[in-house]
PDB file of N, CA and C in Angstrom:
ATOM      1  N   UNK A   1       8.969  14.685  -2.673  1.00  0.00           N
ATOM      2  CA  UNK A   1       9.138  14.707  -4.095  1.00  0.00           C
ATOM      3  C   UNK A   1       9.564  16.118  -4.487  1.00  0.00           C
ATOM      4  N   UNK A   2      10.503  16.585  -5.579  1.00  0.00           N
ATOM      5  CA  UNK A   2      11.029  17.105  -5.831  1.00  0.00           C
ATOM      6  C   UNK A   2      10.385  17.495  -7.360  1.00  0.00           C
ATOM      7  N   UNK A   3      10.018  18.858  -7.282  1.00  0.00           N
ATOM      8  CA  UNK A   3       9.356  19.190  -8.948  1.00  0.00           C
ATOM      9  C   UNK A   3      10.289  20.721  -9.088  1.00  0.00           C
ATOM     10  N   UNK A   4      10.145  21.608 -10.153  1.00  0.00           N
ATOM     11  CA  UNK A   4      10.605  22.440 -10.411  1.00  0.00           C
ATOM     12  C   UNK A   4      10.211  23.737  -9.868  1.00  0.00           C
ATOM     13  N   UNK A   5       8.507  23.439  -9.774  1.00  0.00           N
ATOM     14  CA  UNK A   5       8.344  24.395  -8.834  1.00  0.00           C
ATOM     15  C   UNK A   5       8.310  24.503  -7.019  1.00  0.00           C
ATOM     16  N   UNK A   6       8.649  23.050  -6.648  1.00  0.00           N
ATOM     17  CA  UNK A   6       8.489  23.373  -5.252  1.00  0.00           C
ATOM     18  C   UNK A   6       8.908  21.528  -5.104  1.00  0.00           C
ATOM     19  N   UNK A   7       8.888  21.648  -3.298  1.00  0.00           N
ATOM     20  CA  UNK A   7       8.968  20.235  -2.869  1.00  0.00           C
ATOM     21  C   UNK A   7       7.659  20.126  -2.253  1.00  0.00           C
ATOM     22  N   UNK A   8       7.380  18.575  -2.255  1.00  0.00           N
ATOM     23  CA  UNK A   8       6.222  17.786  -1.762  1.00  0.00           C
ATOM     24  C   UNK A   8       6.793  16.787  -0.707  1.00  0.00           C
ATOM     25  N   UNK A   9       6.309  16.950   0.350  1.00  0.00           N
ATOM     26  CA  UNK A   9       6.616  16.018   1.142  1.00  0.00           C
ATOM     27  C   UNK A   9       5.444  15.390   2.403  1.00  0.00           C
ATOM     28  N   UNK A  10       5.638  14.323   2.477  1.00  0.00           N
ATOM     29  CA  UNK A  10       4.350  13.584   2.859  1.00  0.00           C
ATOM     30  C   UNK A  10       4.667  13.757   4.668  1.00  0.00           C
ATOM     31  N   UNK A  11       3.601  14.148   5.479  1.00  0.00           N
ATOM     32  CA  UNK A  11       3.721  14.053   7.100  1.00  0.00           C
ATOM     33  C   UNK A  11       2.728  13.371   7.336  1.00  0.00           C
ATOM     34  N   UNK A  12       3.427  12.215   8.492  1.00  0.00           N
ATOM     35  CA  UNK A  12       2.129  12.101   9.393  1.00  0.00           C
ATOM     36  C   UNK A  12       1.910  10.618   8.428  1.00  0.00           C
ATOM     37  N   UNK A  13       2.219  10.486   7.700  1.00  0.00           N
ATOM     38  CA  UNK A  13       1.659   9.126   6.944  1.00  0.00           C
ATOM     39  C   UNK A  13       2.696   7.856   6.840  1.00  0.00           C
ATOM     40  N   UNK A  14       2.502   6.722   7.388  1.00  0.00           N
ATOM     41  CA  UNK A  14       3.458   5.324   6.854  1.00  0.00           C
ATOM     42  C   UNK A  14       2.713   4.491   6.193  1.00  0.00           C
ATOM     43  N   UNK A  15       3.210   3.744   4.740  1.00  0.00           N
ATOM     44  CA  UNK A  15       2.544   3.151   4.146  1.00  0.00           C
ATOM     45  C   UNK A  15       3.756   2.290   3.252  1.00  0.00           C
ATOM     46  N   UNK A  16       3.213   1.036   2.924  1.00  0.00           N
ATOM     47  CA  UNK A  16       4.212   0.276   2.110  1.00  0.00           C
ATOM     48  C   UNK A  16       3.496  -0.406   0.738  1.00  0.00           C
ATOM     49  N   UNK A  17       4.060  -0.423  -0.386  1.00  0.00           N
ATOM     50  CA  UNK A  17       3.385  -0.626  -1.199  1.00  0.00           C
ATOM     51  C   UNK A  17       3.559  -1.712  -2.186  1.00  0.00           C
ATOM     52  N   UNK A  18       4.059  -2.780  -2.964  1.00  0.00           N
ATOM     53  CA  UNK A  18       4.503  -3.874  -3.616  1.00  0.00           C
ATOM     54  C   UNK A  18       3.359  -3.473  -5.059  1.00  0.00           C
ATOM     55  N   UNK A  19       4.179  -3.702  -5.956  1.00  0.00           N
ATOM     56  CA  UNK A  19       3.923  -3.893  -7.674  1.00  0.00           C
ATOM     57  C   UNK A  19       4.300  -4.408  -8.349  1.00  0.00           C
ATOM     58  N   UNK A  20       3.934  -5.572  -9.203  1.00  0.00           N
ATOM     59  CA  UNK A  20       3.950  -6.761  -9.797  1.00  0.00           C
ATOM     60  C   UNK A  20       3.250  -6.534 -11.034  1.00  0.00           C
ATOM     61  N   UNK A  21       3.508  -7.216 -12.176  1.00  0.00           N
ATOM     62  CA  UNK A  21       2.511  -7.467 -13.232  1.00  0.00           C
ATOM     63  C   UNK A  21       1.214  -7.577 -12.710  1.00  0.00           C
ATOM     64  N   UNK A  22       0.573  -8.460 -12.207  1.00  0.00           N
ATOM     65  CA  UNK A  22      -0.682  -9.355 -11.699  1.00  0.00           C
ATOM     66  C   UNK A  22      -0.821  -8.620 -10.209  1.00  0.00           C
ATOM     67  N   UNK A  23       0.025  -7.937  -9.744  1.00  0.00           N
ATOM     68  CA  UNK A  23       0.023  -7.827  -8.308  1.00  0.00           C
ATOM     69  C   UNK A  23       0.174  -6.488  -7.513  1.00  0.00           C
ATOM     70  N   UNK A  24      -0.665  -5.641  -6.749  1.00  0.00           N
ATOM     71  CA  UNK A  24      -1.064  -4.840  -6.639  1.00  0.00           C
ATOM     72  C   UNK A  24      -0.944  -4.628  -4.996  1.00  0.00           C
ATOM     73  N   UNK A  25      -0.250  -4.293  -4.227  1.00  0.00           N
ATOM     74  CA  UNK A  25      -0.488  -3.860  -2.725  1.00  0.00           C
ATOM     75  C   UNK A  25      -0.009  -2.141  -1.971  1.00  0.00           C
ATOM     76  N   UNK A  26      -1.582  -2.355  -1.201  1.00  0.00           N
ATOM     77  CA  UNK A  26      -0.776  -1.078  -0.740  1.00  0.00           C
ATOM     78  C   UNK A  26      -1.338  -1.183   0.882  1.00  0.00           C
ATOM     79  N   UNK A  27      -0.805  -1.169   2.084  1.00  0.00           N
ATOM     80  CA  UNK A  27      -0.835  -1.248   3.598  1.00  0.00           C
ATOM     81  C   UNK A  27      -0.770  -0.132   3.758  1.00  0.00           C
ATOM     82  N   UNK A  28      -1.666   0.376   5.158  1.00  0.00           N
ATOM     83  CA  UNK A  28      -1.362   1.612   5.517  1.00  0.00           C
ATOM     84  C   UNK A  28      -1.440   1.552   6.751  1.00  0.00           C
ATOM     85  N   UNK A  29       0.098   2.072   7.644  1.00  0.00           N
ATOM     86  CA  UNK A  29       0.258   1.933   8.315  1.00  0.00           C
ATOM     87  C   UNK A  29      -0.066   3.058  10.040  1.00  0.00           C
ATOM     88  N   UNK A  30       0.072   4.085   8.928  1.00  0.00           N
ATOM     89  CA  UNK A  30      -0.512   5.532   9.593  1.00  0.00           C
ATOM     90  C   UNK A  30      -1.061   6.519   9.055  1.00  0.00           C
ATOM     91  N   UNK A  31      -1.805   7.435   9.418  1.00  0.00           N
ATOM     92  CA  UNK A  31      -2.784   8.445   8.534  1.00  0.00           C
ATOM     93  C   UNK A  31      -3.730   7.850   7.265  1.00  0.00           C
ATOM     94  N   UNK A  32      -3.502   8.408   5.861  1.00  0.00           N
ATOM     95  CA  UNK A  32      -4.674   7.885   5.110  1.00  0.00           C
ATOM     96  C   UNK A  32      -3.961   8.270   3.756  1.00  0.00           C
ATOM     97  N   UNK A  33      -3.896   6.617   2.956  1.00  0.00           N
ATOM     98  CA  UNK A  33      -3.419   7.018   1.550  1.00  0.00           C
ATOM     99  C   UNK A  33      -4.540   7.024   0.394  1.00  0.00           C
ATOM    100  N   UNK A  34      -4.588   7.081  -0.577  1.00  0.00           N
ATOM    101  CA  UNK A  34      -5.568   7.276  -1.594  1.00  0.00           C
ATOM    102  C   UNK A  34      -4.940   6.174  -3.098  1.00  0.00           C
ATOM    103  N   UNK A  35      -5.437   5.280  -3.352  1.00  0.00           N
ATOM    104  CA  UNK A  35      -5.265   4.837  -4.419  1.00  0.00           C
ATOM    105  C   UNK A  35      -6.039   4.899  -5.576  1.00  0.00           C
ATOM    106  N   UNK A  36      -5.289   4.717  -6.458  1.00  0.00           N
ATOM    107  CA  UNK A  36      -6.203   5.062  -7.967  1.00  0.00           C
ATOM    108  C   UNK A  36      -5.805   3.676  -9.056  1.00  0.00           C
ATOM    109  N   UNK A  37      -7.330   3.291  -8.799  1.00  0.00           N
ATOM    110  CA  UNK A  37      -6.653   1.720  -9.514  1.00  0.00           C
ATOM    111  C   UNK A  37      -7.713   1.846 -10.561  1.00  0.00           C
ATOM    112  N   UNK A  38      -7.454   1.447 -11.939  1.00  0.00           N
ATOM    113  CA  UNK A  38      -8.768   0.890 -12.735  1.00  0.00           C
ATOM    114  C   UNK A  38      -9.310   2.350 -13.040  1.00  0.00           C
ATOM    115  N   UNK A  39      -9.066   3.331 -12.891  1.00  0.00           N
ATOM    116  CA  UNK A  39     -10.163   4.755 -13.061  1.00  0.00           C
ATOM    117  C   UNK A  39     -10.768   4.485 -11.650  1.00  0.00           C
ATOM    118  N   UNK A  40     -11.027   4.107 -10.415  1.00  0.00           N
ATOM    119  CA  UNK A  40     -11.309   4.317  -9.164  1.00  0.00           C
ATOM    120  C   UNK A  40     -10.644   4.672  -8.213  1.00  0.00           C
ATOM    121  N   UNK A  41     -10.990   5.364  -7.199  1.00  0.00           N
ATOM    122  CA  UNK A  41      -9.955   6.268  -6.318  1.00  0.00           C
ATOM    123  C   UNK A  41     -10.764   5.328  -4.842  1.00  0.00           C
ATOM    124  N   UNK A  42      -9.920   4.841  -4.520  1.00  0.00           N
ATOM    125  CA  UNK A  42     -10.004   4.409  -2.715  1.00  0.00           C
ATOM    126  C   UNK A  42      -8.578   4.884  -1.871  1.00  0.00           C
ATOM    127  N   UNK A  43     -10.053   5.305  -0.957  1.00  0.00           N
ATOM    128  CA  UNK A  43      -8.886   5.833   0.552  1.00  0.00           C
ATOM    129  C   UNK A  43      -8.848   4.714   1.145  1.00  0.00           C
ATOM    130  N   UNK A  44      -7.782   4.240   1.875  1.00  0.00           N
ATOM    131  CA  UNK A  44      -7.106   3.215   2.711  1.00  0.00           C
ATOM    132  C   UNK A  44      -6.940   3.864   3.899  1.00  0.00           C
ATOM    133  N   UNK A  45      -7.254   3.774   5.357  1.00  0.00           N
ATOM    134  CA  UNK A  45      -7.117   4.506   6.441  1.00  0.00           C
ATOM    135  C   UNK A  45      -5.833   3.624   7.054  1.00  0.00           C
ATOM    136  N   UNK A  46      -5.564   3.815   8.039  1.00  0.00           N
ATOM    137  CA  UNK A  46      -4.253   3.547   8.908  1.00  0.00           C
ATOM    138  C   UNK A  46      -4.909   1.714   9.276  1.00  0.00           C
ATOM    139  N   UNK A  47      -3.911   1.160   9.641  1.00  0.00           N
ATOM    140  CA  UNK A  47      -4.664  -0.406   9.924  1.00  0.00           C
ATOM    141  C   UNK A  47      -5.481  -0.786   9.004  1.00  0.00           C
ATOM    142  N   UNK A  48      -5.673  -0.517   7.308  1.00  0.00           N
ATOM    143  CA  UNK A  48      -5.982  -1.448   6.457  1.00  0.00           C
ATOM    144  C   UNK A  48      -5.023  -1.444   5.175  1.00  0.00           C
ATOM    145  N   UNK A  49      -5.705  -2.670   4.169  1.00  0.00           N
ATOM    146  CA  UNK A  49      -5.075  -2.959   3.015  1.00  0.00           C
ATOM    147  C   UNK A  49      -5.756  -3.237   1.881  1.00  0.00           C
ATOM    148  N   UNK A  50      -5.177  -2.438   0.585  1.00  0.00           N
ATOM    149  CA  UNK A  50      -5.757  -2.674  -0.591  1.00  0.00           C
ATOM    150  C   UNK A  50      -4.895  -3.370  -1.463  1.00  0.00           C
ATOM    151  N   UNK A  51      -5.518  -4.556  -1.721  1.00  0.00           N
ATOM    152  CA  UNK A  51      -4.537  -5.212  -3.098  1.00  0.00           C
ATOM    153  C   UNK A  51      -5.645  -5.945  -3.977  1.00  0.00           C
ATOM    154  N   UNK A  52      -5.211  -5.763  -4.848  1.00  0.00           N
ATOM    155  CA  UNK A  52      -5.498  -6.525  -6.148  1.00  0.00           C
ATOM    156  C   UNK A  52      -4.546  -7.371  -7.111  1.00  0.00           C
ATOM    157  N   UNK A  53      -5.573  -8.500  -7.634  1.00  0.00           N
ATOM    158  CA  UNK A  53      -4.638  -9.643  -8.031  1.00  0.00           C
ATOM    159  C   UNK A  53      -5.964 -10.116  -9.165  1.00  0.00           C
ATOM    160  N   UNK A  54      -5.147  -9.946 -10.506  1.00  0.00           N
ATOM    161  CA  UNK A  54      -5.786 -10.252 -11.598  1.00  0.00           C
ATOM    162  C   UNK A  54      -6.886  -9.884 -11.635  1.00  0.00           C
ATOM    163  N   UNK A  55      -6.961  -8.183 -11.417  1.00  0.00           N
ATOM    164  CA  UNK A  55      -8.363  -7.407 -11.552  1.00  0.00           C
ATOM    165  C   UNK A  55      -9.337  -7.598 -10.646  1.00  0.00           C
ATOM    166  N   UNK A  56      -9.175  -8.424  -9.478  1.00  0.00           N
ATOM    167  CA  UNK A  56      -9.926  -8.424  -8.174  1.00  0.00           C
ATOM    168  C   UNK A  56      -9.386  -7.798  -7.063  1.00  0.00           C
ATOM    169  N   UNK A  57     -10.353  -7.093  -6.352  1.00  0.00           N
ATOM    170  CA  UNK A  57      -9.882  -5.930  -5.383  1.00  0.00           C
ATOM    171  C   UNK A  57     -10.645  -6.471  -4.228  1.00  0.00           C
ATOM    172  N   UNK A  58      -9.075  -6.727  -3.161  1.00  0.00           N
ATOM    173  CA  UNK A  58      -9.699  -7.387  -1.516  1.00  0.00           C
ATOM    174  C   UNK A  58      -9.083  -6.370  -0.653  1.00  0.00           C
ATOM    175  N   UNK A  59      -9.812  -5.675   0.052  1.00  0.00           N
ATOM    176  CA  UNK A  59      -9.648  -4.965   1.340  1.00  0.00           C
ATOM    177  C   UNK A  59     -10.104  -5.708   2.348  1.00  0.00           C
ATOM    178  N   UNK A  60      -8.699  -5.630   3.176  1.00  0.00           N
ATOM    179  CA  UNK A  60      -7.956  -6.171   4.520  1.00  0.00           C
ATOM    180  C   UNK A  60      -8.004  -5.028   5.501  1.00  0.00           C
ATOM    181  N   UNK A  61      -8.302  -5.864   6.836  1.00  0.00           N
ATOM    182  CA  UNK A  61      -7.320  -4.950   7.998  1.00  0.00           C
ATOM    183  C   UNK A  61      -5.998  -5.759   8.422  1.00  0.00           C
ATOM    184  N   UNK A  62      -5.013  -4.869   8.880  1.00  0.00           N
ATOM    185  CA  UNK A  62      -3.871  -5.480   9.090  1.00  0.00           C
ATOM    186  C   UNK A  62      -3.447  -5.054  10.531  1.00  0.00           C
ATOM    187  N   UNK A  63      -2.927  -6.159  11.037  1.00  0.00           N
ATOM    188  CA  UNK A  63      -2.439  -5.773  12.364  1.00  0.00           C
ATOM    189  C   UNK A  63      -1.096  -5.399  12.703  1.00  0.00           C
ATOM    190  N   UNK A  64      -0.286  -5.252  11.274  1.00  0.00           N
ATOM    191  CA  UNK A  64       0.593  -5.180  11.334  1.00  0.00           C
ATOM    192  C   UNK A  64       1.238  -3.605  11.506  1.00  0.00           C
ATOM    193  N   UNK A  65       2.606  -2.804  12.237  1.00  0.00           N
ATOM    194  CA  UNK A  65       2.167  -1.656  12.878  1.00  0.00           C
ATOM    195  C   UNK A  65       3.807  -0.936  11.592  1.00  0.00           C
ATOM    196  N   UNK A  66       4.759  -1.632  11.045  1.00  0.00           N
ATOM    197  CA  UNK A  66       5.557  -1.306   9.939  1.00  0.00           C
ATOM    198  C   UNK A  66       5.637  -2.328   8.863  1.00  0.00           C
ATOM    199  N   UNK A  67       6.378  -2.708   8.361  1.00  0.00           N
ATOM    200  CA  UNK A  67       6.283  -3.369   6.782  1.00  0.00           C
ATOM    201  C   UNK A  67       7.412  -4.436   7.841  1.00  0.00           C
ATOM    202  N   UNK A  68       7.298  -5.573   7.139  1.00  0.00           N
ATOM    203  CA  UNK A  68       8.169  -6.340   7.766  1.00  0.00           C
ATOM    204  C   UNK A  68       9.434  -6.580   7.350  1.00  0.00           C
ATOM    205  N   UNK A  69       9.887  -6.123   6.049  1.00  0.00           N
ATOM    206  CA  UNK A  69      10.952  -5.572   5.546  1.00  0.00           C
ATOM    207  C   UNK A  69      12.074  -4.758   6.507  1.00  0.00           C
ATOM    208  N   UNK A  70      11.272  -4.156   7.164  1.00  0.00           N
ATOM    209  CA  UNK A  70      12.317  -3.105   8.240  1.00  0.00           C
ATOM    210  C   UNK A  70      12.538  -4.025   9.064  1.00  0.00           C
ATOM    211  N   UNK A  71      12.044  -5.410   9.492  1.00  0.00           N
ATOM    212  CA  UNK A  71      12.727  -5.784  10.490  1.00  0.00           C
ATOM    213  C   UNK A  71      13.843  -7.137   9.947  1.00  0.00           C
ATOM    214  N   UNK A  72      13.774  -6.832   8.689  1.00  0.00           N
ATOM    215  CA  UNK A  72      14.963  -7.921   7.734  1.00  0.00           C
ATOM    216  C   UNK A  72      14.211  -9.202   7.940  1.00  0.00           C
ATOM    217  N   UNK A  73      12.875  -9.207   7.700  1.00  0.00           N
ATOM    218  CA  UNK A  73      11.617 -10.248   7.546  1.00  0.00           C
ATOM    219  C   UNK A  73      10.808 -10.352   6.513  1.00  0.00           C
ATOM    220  N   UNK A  74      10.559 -11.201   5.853  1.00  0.00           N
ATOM    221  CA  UNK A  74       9.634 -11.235   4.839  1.00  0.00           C
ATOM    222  C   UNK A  74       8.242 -11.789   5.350  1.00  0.00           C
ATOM    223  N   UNK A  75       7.099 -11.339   5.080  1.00  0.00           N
ATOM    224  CA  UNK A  75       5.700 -11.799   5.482  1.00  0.00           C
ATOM    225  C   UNK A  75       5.599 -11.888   4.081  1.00  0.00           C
ATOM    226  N   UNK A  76       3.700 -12.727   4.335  1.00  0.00           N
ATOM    227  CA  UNK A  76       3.311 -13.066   2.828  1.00  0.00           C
ATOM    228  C   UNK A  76       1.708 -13.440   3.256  1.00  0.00           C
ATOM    229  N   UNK A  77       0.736 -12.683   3.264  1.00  0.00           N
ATOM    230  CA  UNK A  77      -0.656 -13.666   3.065  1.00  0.00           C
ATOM    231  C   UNK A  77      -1.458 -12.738   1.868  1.00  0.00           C
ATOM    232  N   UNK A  78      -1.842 -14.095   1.480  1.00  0.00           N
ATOM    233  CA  UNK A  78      -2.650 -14.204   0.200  1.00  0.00           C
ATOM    234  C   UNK A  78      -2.056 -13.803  -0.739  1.00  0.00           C
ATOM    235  N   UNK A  79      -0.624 -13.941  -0.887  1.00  0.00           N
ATOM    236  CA  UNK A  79       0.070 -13.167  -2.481  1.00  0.00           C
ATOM    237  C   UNK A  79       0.038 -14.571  -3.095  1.00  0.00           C
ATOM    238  N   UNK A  80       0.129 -13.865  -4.425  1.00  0.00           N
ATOM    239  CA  UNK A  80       0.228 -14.988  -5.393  1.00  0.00           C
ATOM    240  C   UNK A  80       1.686 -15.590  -5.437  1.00  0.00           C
ATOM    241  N   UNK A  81       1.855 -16.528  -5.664  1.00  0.00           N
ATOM    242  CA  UNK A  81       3.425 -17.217  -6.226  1.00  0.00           C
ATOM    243  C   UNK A  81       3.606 -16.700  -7.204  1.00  0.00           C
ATOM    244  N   UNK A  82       4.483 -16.244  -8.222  1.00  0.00           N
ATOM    245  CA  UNK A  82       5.089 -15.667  -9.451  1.00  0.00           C
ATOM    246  C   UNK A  82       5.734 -17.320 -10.207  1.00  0.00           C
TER     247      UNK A  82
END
């Protein structure tokens, strides 16, 4: 990220994230991200997942090791239909 006084740049971390009205995901694929949902702050470590769906918050582990997007694949468990 790019600010006026300096650059920010993330090492060491893979993570993929999806945002929806109702729909909330974030996977982490390496190192450790931090979310801030609701006024609450959760860390997500490498091999889990935080999503929320209509103000309910389910943490997952995932076995999954990139987003399946990179491999021109779509996955899907437990999302809602739109």
């Amino acid at each position: 990220m790019h600010t006026d006084q300096g650059t920010v740049e993330v090492l060491g971390t893979e993570f993929n994230v999806k945002s929806r009205p109702t729909f909330f995901e974030v996977i982490c694929y390496v190192g450790l991200v931090q979310v801030s949902y609701n006024s609450k702050i959760y860390k997500i470590p490498s091999g889990k997942s935080f999503r929320a769906f209509d103000n309910q918050i389910f943490k997952d582990l995932t076995i999954d090791i990139q987003p399946s997007w990179m491999e021109h694949k779509s996955a899907f468990k437990s999302v809602p239909v739109f």
